[in-house]
Protein backbone atom coordinates (compact mmCIF):
# COMPACT_ATOMS: atom_id res chain seq x y z
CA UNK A 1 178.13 190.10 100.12
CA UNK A 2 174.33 190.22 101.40
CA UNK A 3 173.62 189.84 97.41
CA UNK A 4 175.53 186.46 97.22
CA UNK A 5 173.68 184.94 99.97
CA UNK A 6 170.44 185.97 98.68
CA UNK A 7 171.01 184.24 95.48
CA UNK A 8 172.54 181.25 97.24
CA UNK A 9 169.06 181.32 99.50
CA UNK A 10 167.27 181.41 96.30
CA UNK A 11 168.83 178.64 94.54
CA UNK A 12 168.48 176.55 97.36
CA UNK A 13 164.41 177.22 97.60
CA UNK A 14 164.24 176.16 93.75
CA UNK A 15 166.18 173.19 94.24
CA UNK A 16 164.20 172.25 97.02
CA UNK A 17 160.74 173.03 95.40
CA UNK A 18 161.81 171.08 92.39
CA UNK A 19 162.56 168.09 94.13
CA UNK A 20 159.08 168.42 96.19
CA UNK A 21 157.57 168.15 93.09
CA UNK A 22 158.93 164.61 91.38
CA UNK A 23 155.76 163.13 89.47
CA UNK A 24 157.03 159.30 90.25
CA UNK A 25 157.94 158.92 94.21
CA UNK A 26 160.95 156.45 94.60
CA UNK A 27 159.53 153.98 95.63
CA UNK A 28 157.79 153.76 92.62
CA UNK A 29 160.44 153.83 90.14
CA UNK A 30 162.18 150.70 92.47
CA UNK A 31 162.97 147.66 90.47
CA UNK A 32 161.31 144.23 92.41
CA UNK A 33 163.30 140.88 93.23
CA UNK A 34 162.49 137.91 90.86
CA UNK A 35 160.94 136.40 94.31
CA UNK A 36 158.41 139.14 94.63
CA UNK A 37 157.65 139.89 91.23
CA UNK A 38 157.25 135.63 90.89
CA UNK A 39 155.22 135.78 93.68
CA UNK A 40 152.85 138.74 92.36
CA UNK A 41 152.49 136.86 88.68
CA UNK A 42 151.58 133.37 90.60
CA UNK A 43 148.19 135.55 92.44
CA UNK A 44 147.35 136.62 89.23
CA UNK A 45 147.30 133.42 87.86
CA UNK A 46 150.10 133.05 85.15
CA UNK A 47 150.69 129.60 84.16
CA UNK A 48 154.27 128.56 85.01
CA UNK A 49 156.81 129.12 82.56
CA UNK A 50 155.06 130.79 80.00
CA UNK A 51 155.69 133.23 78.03
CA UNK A 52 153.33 135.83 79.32
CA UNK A 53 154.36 134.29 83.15
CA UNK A 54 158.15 135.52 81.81
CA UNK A 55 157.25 138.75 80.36
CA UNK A 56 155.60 139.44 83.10
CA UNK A 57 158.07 139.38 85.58
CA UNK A 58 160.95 141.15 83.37
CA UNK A 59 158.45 144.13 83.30
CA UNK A 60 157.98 143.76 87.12
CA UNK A 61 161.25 143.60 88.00
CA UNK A 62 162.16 146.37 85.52
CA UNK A 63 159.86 148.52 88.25
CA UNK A 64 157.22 149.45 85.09
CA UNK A 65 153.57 149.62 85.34
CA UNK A 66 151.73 145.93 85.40
């Protein structure tokens, strides 16, 4: 009995150390609205409907790196 809850103790601390150590944080890997991500391409100058203005925001809202 004692040996079952020392194992379930155990899995529990690995689970809980692997989660502590996620490389990304959530709110990182969150996906943006079209407003925001818009919004972000218009104060870095983008033209307005370009292409580059478009690809852009796909990538933004996709929640990748700009």
């Amino acid at each position: 009995m004692r040996t079952h809850i020392f194992m379930a103790i155990g899995a529990l601390t690995v689970l809980l150390a692997w989660q502590l150590t996620d490389p990304a944080p959530a709110q990182a890997r969150q996906a943006h609205s079209y407003n925001y991500c818009w919004q972000r391409a218009y104060n870095r100058g983008w033209e307005r409907n370009t292409h580059g203005e478009r690809q852009f925001i796909r990538r933004c809202m996709r929640g990748q790196a700009q």
